[in-house]
C-alpha atoms as a PDB file:
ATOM      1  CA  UNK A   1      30.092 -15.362 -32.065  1.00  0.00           C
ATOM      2  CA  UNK A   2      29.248 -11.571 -30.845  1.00  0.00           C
ATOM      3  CA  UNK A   3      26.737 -10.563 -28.230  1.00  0.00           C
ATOM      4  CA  UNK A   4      23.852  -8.390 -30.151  1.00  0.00           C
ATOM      5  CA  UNK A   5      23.637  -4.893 -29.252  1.00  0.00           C
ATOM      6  CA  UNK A   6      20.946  -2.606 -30.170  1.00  0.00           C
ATOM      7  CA  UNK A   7      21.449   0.576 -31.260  1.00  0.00           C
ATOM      8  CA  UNK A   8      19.844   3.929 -30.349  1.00  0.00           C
ATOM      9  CA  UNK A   9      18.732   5.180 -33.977  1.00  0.00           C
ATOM     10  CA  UNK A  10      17.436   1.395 -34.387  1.00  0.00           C
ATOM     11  CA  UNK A  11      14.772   1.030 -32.043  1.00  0.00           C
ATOM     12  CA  UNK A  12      11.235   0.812 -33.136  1.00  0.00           C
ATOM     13  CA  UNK A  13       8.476   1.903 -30.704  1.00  0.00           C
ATOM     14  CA  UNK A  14       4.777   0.446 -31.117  1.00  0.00           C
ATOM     15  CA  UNK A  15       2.132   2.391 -28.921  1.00  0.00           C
ATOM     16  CA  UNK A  16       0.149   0.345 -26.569  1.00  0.00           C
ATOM     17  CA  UNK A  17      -3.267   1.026 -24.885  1.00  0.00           C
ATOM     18  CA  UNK A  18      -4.265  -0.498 -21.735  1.00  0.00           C
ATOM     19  CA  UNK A  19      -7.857  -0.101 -20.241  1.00  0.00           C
ATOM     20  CA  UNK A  20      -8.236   0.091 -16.601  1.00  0.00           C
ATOM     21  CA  UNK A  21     -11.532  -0.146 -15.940  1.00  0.00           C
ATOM     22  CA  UNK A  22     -11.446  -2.417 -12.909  1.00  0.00           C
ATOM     23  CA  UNK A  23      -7.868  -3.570 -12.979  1.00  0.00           C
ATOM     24  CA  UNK A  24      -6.170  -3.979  -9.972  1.00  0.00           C
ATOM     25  CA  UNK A  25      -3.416  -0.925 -10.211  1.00  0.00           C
ATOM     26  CA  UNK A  26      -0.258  -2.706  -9.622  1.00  0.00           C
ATOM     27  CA  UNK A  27      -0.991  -4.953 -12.389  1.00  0.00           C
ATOM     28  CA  UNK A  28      -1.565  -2.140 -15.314  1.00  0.00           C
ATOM     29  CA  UNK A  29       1.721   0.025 -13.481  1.00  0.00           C
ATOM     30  CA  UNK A  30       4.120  -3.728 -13.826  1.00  0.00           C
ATOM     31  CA  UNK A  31       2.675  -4.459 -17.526  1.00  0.00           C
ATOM     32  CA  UNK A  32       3.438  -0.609 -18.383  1.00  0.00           C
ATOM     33  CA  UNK A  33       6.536  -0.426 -17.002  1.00  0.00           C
ATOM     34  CA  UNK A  34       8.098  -3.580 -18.931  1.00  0.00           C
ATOM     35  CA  UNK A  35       6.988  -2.061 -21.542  1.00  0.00           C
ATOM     36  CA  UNK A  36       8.203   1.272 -21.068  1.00  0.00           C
ATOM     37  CA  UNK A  37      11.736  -0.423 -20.346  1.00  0.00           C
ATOM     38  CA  UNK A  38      11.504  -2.620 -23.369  1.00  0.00           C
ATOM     39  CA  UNK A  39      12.033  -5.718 -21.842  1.00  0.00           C
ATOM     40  CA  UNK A  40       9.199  -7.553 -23.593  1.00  0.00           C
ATOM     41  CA  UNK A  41      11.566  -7.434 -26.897  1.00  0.00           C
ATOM     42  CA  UNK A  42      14.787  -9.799 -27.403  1.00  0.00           C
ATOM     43  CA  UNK A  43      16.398  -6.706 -28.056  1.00  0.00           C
ATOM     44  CA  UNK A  44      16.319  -5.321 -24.506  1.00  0.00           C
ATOM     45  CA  UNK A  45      19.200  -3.721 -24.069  1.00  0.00           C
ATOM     46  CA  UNK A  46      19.633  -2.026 -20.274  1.00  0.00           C
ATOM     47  CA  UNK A  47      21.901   0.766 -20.775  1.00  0.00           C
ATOM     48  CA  UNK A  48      19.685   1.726 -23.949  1.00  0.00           C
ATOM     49  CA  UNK A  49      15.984   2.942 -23.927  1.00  0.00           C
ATOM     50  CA  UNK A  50      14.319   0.431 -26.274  1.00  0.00           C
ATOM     51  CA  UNK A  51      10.962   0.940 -24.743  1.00  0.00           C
ATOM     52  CA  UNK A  52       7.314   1.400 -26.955  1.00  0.00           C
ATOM     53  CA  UNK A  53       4.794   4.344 -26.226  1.00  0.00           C
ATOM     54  CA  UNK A  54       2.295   2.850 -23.238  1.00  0.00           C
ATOM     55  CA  UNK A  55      -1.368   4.766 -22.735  1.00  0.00           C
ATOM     56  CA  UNK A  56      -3.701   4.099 -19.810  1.00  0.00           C
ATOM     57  CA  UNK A  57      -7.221   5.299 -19.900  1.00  0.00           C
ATOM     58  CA  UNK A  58      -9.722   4.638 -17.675  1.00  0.00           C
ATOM     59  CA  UNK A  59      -7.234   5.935 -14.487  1.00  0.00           C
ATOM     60  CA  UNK A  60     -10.078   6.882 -12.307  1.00  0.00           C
ATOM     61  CA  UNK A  61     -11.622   3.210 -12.010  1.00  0.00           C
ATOM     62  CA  UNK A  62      -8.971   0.952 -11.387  1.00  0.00           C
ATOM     63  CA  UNK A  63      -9.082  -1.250  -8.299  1.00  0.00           C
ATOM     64  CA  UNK A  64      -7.001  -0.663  -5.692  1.00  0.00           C
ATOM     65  CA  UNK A  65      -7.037  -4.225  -3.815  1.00  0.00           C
ATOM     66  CA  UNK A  66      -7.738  -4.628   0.589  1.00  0.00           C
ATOM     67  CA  UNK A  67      -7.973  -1.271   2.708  1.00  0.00           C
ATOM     68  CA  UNK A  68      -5.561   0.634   0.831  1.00  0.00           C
ATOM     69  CA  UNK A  69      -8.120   2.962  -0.901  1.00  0.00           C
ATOM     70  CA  UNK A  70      -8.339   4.552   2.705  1.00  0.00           C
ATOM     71  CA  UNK A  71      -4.569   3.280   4.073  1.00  0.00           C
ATOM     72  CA  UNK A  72      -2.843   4.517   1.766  1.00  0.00           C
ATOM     73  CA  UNK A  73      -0.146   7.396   1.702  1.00  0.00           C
ATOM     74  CA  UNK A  74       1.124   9.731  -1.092  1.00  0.00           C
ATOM     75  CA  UNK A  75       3.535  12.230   0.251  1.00  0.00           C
ATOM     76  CA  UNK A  76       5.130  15.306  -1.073  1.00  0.00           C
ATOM     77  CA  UNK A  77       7.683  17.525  -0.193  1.00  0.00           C
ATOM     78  CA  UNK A  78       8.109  21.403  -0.976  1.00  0.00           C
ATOM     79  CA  UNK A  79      11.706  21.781  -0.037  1.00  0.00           C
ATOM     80  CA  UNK A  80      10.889  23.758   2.790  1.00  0.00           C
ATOM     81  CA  UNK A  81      10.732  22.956   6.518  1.00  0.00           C
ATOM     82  CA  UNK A  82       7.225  21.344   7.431  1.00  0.00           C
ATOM     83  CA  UNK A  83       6.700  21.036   4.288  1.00  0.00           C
ATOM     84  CA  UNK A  84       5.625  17.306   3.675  1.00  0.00           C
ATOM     85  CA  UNK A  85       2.124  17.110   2.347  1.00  0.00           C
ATOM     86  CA  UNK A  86      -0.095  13.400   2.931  1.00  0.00           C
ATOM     87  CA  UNK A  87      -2.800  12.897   1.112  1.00  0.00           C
ATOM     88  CA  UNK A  88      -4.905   9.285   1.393  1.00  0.00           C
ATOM     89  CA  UNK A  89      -5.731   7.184  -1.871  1.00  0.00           C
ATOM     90  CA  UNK A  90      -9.467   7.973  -1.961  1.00  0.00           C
ATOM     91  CA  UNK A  91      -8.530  12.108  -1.915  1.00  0.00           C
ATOM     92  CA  UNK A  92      -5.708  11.575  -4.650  1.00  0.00           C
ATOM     93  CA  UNK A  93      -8.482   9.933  -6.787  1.00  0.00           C
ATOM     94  CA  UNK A  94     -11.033  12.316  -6.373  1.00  0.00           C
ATOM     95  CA  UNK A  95      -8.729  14.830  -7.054  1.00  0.00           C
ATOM     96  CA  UNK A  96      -6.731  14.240  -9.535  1.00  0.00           C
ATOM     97  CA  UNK A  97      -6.655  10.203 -10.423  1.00  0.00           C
ATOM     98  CA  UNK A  98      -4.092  10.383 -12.863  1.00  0.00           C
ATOM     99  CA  UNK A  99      -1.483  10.397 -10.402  1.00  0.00           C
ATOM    100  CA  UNK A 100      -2.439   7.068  -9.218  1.00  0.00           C
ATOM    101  CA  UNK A 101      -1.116   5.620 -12.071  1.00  0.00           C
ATOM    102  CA  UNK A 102       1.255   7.823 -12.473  1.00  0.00           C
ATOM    103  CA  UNK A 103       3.285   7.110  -9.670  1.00  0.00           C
ATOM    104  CA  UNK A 104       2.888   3.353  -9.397  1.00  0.00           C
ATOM    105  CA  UNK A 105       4.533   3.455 -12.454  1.00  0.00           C
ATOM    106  CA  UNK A 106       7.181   5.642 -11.828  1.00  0.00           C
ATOM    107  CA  UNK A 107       8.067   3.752  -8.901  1.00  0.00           C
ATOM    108  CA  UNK A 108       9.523   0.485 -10.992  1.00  0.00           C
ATOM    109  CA  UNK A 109      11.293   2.745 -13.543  1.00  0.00           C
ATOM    110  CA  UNK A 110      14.805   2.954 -12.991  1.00  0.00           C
ATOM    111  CA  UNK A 111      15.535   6.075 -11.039  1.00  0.00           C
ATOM    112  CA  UNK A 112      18.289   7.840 -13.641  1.00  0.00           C
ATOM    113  CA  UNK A 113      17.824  10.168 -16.396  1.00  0.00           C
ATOM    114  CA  UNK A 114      17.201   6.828 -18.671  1.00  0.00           C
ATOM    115  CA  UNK A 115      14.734   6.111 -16.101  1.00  0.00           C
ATOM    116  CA  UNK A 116      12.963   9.594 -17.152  1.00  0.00           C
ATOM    117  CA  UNK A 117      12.855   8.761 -20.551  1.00  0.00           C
ATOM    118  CA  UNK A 118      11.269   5.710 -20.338  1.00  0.00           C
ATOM    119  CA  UNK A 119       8.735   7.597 -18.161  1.00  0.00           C
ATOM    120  CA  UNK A 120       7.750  10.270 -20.637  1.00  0.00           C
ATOM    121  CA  UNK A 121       6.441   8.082 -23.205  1.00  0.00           C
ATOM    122  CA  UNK A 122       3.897   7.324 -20.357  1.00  0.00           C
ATOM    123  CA  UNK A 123       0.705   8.915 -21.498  1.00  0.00           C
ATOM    124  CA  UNK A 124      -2.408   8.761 -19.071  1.00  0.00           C
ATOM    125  CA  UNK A 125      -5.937   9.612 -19.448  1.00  0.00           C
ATOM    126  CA  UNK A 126      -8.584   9.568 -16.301  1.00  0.00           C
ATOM    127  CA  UNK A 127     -11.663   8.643 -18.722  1.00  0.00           C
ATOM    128  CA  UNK A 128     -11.925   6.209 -21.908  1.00  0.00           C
ATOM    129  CA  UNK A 129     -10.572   8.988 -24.359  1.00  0.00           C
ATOM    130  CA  UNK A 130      -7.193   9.964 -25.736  1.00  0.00           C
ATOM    131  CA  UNK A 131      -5.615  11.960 -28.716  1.00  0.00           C
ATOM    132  CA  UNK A 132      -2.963   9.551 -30.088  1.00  0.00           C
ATOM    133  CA  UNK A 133      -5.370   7.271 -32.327  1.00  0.00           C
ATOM    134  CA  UNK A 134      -3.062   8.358 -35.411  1.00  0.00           C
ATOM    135  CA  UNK A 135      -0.259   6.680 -33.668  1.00  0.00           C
ATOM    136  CA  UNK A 136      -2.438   3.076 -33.743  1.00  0.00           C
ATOM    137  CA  UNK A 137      -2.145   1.621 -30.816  1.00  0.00           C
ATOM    138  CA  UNK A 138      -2.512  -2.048 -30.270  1.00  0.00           C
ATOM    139  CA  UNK A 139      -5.185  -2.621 -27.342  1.00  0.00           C
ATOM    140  CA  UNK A 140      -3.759  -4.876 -24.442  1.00  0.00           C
ATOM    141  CA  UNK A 141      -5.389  -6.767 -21.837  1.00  0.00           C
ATOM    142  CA  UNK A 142      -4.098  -7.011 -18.327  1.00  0.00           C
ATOM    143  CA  UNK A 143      -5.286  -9.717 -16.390  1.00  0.00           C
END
């Protein structure tokens, strides 16, 4: 008997759309980023990226759980000396709330060049809108 492998040219993605309005963050960023790495199919295949398309609206109300909205850190380095930038939770949000999201994700992606494939079929919206309703997406519900 042979171990199945999937191939590259045989994957097929499905698009996903997860609302969060009022979801705690790290539970949209783990359900996105299983799916991004594929792992929900029996084909999962780690050296491969067999991952489906995953789109989160609603970025700029989901729940970020105890004291971190004013705890916590998002840093940023320009390369140069004194160059790290810190920025608290609330200010990212009112700013630019995508990047909440954004990075939670990005965190429990695999940090190779596979890794940033998975991560640009992450598509992420700050209000209930977004342009890829030809692609149907099936809505998901995170608990």
């Amino acid at each position: 008997m042979r171990t199945y492998t999937a191939k590259a040219n045989s994957v097929d993605r499905k698009w996903h759309v997860i609302d969060g309005n009022g979801v705690v963050l790290g539970r949209i960023a783990t359900r996105a980023a299983r799916l991004l790495m594929g792992k929900h199919h029996p084909t999962y295949t780690p050296f491969l990226d067999t991952g489906d398309h995953v789109i989160v609206v609603n970025a700029k109300s989901v729940k970020l759980t105890g004291r971190k909205e004013d705890q916590k850190l998002y840093r940023r380095h320009s390369g140069y000396e004194g160059g790290l930038r810190e920025e608290r939770a609330k200010d990212v949000r009112a700013r630019n709330p995508i990047r909440l999201v954004e990075e939670a994700v990005r965190g429990m992606l695999p940090k190779t060049t596979l890794g940033d494939a998975m991560y640009r079929k992450l598509k992420v919206y700050a209000g209930p809108d977004h342009p890829h309703t030809a692609q149907k997406p099936t809505k998901l519900e995170v608990a």
